[in-house]
Protein backbone atom coordinates (compact mmCIF):
# COMPACT_ATOMS: atom_id res chain seq x y z
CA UNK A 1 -6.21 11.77 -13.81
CA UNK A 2 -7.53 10.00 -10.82
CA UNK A 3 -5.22 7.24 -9.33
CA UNK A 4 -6.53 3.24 -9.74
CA UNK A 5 -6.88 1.61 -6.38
CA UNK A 6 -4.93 -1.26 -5.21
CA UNK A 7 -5.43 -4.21 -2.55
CA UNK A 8 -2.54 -4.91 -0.41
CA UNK A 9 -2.35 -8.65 0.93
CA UNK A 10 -0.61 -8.14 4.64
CA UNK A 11 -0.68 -8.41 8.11
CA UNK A 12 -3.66 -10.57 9.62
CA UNK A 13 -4.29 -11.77 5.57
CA UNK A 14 -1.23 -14.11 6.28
CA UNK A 15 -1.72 -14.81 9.77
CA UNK A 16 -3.12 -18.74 10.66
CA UNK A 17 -5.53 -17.17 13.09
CA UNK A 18 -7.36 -15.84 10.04
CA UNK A 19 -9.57 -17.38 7.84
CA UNK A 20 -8.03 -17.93 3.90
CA UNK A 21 -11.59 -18.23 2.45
CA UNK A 22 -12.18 -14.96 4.29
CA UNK A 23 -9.04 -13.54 2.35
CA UNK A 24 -10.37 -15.36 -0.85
CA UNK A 25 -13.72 -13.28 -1.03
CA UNK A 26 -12.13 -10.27 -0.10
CA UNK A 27 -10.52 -10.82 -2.93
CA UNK A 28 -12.78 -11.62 -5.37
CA UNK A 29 -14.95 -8.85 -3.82
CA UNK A 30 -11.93 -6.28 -4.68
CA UNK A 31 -12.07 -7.65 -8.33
CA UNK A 32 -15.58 -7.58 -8.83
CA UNK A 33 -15.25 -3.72 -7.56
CA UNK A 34 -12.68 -3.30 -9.68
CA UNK A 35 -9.67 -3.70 -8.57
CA UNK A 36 -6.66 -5.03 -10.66
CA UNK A 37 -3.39 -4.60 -8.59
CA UNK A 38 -2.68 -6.85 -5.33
CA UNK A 39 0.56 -6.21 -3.59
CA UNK A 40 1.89 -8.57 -0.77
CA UNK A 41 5.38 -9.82 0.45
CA UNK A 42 7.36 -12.79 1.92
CA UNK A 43 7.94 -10.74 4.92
CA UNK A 44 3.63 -11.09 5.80
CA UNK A 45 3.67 -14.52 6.85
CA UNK A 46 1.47 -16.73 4.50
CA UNK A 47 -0.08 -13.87 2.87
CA UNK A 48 1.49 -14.37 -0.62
CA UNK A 49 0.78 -17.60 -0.61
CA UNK A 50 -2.78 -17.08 0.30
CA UNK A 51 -2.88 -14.51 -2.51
CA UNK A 52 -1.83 -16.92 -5.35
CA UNK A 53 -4.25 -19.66 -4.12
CA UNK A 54 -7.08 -17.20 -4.33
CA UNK A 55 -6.43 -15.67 -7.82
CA UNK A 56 -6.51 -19.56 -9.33
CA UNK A 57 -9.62 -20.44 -7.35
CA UNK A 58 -11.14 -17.14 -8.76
CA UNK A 59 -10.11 -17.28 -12.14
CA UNK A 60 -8.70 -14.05 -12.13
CA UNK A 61 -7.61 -12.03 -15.25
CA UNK A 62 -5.45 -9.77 -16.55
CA UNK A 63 -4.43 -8.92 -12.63
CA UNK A 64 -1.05 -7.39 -11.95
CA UNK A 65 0.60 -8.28 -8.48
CA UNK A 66 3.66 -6.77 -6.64
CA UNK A 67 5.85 -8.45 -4.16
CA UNK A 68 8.86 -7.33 -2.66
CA UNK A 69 12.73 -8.47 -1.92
CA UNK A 70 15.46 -7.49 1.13
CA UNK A 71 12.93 -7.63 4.28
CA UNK A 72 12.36 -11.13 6.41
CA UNK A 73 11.39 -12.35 9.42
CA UNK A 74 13.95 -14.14 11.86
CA UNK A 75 12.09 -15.63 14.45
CA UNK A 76 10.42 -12.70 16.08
CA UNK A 77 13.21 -9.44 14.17
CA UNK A 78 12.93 -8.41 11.03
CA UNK A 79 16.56 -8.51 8.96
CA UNK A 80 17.57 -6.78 5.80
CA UNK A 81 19.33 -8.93 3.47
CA UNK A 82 19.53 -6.81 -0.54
CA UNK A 83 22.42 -9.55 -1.69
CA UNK A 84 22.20 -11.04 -4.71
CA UNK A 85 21.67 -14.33 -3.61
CA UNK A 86 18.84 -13.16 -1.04
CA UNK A 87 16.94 -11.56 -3.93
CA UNK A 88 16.96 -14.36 -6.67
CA UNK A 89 15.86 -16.60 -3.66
CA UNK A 90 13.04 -14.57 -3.00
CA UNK A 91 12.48 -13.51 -6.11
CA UNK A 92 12.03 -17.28 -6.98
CA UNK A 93 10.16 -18.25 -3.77
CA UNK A 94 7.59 -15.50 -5.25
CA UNK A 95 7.24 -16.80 -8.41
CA UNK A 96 5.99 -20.20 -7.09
CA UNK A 97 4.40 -18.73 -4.05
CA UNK A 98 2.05 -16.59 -6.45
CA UNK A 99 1.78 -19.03 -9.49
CA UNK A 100 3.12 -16.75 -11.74
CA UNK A 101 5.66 -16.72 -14.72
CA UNK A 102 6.43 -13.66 -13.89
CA UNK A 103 6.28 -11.08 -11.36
CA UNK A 104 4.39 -7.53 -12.74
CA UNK A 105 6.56 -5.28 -10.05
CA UNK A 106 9.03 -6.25 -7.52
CA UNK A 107 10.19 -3.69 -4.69
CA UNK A 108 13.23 -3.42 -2.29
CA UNK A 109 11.68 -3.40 0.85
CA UNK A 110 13.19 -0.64 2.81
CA UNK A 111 16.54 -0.15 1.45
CA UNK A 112 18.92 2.42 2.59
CA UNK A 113 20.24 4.58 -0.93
CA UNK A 114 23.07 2.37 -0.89
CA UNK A 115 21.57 -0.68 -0.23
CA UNK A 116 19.68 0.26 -3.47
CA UNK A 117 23.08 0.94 -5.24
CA UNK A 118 23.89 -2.11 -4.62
CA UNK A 119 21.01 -4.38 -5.28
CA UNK A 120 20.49 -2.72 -9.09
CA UNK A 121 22.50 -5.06 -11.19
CA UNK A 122 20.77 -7.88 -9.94
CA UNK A 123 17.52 -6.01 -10.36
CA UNK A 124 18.45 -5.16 -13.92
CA UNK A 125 19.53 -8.93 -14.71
CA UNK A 126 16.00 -9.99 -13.60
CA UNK A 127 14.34 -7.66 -15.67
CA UNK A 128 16.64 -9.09 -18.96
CA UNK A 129 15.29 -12.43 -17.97
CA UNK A 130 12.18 -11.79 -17.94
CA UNK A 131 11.33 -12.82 -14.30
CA UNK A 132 10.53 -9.17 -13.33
CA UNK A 133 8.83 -6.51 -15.50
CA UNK A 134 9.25 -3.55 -13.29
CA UNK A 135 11.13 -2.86 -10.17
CA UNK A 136 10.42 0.09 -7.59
CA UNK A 137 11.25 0.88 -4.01
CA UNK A 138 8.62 0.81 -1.22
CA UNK A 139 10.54 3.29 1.48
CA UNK A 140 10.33 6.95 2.72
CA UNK A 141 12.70 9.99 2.48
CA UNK A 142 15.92 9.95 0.77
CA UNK A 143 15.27 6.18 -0.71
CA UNK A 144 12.16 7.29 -2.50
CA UNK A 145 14.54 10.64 -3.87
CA UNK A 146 17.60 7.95 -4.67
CA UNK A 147 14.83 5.27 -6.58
CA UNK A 148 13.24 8.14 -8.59
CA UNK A 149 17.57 9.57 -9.39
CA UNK A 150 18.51 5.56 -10.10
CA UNK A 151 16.01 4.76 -12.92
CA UNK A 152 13.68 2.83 -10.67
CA UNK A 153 9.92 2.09 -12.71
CA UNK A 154 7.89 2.90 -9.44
CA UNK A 155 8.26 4.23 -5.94
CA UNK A 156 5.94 3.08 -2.34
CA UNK A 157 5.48 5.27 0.36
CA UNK A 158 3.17 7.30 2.65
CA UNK A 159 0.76 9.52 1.04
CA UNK A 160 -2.09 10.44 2.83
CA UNK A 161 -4.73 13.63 3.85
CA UNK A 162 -2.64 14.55 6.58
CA UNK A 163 0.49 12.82 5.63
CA UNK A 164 2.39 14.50 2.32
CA UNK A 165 5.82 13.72 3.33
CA UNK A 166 5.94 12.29 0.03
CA UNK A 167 4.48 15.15 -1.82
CA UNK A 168 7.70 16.38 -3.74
CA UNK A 169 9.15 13.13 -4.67
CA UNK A 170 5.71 12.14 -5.64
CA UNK A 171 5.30 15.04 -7.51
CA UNK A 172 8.65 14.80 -10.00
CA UNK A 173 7.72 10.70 -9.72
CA UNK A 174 4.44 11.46 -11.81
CA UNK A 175 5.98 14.15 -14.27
CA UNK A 176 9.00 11.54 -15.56
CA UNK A 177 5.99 9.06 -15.93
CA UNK A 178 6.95 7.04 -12.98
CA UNK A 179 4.41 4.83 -11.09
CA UNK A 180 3.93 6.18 -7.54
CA UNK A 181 1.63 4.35 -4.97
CA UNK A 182 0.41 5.73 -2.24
CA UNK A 183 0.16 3.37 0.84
CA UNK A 184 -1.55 4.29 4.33
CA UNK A 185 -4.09 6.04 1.80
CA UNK A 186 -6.62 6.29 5.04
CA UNK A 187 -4.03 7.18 7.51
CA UNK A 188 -3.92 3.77 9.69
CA UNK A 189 -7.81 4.22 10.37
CA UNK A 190 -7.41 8.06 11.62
CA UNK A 191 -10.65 8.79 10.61
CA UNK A 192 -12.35 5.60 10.85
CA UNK A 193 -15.15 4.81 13.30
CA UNK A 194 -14.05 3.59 16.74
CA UNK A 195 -15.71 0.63 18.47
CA UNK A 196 -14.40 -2.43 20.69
CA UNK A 197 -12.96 -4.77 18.74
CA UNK A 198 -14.78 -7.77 17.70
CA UNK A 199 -12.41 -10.15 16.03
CA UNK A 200 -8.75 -11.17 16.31
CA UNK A 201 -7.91 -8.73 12.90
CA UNK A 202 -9.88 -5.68 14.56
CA UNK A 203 -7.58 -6.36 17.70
CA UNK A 204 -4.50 -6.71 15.63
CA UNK A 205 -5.79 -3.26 13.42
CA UNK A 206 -5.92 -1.09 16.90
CA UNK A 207 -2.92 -2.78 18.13
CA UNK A 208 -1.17 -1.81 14.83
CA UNK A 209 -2.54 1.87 14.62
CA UNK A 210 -1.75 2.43 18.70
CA UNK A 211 2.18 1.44 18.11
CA UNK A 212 1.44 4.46 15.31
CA UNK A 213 0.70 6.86 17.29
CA UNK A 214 -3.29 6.24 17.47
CA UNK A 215 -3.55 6.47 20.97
CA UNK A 216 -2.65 10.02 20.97
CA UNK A 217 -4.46 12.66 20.73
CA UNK A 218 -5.38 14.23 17.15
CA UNK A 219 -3.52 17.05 15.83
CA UNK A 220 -5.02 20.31 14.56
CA UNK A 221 -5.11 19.20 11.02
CA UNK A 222 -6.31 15.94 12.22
CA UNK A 223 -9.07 17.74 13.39
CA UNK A 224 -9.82 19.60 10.65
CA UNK A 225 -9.52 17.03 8.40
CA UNK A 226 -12.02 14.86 9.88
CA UNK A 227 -14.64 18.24 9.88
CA UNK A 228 -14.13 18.25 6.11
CA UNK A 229 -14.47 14.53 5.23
CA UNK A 230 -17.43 14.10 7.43
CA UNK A 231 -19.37 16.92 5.95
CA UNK A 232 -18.65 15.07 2.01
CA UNK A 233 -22.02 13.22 1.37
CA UNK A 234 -22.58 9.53 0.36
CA UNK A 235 -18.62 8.64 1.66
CA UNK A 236 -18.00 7.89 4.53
CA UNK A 237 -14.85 10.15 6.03
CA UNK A 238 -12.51 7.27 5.49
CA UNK A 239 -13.95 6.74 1.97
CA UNK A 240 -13.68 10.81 1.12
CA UNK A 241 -9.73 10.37 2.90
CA UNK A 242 -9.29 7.43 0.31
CA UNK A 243 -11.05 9.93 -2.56
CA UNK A 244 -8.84 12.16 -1.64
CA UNK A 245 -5.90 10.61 -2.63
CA UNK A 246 -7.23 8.73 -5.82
CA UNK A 247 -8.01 12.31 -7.03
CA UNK A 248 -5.27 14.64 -5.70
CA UNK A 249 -3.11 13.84 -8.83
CA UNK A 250 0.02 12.67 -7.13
CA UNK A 251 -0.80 8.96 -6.43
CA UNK A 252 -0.92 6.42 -9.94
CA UNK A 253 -1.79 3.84 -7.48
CA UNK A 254 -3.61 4.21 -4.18
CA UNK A 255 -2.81 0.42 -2.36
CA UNK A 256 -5.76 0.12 0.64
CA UNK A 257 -5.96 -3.25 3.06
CA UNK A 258 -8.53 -4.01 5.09
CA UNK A 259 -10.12 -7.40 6.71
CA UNK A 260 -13.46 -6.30 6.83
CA UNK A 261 -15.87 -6.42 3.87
CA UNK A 262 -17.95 -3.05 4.82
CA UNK A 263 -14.84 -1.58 4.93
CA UNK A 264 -13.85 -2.78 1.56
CA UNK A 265 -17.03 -1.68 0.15
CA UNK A 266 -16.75 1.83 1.75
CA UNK A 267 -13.20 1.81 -0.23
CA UNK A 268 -14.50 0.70 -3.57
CA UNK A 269 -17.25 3.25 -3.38
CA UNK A 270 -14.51 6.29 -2.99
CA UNK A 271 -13.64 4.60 -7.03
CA UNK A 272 -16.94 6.23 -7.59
CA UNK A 273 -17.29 9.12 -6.23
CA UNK A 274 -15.32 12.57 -7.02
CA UNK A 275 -15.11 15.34 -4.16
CA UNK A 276 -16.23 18.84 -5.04
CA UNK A 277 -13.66 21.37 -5.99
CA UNK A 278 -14.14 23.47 -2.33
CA UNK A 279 -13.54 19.95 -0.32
CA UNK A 280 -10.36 19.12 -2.29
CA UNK A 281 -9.53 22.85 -1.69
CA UNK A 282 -9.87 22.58 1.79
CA UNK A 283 -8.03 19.25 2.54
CA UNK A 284 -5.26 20.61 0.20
CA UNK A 285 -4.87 23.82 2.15
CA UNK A 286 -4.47 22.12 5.66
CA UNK A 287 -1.22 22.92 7.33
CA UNK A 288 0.05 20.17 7.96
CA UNK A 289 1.71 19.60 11.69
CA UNK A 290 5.14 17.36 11.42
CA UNK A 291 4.55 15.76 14.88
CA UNK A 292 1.25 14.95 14.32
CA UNK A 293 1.41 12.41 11.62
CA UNK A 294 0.35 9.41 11.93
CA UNK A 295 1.17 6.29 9.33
């Protein structure tokens, strides 16, 4: 079964230096392509925020939204804070951030295993109250393994053509019928066209995916990869990286982000379109270089 595709609200999306009716019909042009999950945080500035206002000035309906808990900004450092008392406060600074009675999915943000341990029994009171339907952990390695052990409803983490860290976890996620999203679905722009940028959130993009390793150079199944998307017709090779993922089986959720409306589009259009069995074939079979990932 092919995964939905999410919209993640973050990074320039709650920046002042970018435009909130920009954000607003990105949006709305993610719903009217069908998109029904948004995930965002208190940790991206004013993007939650931003997020809320936009769903009421759309009318949106029957949307599901995930926010997350532990992760915040202290001037210029970002702390971890999974008490009790730092969850409910977030926890209720979403709720009126997004509008909302109630929050669809909330997700430690980063937790060590026993940071996890020992934010559950507030996690589990929240769900009893009602405030929180479904909790999950957005993290990588042994967190993801420790969520999936603890009972957790979903896990977040790196999935991507050339990035299947994740695979395994993934993998026995999806068979005990928990949600797992893949995020970094198009590899932090690996495959994407590259031109100058031409506005403050195509800086902060290139910025983002040279601290990530995308100044390097690409790796043998980077390489490979791109051969195979580019040949896929009517996608572009980010969109066939993104159909990739929707239709490899592993992902429930595939969460994209984007500040640029062609790009959307070329995201909503991988909804549409399935790869042929060889292409899948291929992009499954690349061996896959450690060092070279890039997310």
């Amino acid at each position: 079964m092919n995964a939905l595709l999410g919209f993640g609200v973050s990074g320039p999306h709650g920046a002042r230096w970018f435009a909130e009716k920009k954000l607003t019909r990105l949006i709305a042009q993610a719903i009217d392509g069908g998109v029904r999950d948004f995930d965002t945080a208190p940790f991206y500035g004013d993007a939650q925020l931003r997020l809320g206002r936009a769903l009421r000035s759309i009318g949106a309906r029957e949307i599901l939204v995930s926010t997350k808990t532990g992760t915040r900004r202290a001037g210029l450092r970002a702390v971890k804070d999974f008490s009790a008392n730092a969850i409910r406060a977030d926890v209720e600074g979403s709720l009126k951030g997004l509008g909302r009675e109630f929050l669809d999915t909330l997700y430690l943000h980063g937790p060590a295993p026993a940071e996890i341990d020992a934010a559950l029994p507030v996690l589990r009171a929240l769900q009893a109250e009602g405030t929180v339907r479904r909790i999950g952990v957005c993290g990588e390695g042994a967190a993801l393994d420790h969520a999936l052990a603890s009972g957790f409803d979903a896990i977040m983490g790196v999935f991507n053509v050339i990035d299947r860290r994740h695979e395994g976890v993934f993998s026995r996620a999806r068979a005990r019928g928990v949600q797992t999203v893949a995020i970094a679905p198009l590899a932090q722009g690996a495959f994407a066209k590259q031109s100058a940028p031409r506005s403050a959130s195509d800086a902060w993009r290139l910025a983002r995916a040279t601290m990530r390793g995308g100044a390097r150079s690409k790796s043998n199944a980077e390489k490979k990869a791109s051969e195979a998307l580019s040949a896929v017709e009517s996608l572009s090779p980010s969109g066939a990286a993104l159909a990739f993922v929707l239709q490899g089986g592993l992902a429930s959720l595939a969460l994209t982000t984007t500040s640029n409306a062609a790009h959307l589009a070329e995201a909503l259009a991988a909804i549409k379109h399935s790869l042929d069995v060889e292409t899948m074939a291929r992009l499954t079979a690349l061996a896959l270089d450690p060092a070279g990932r890039r997310s």
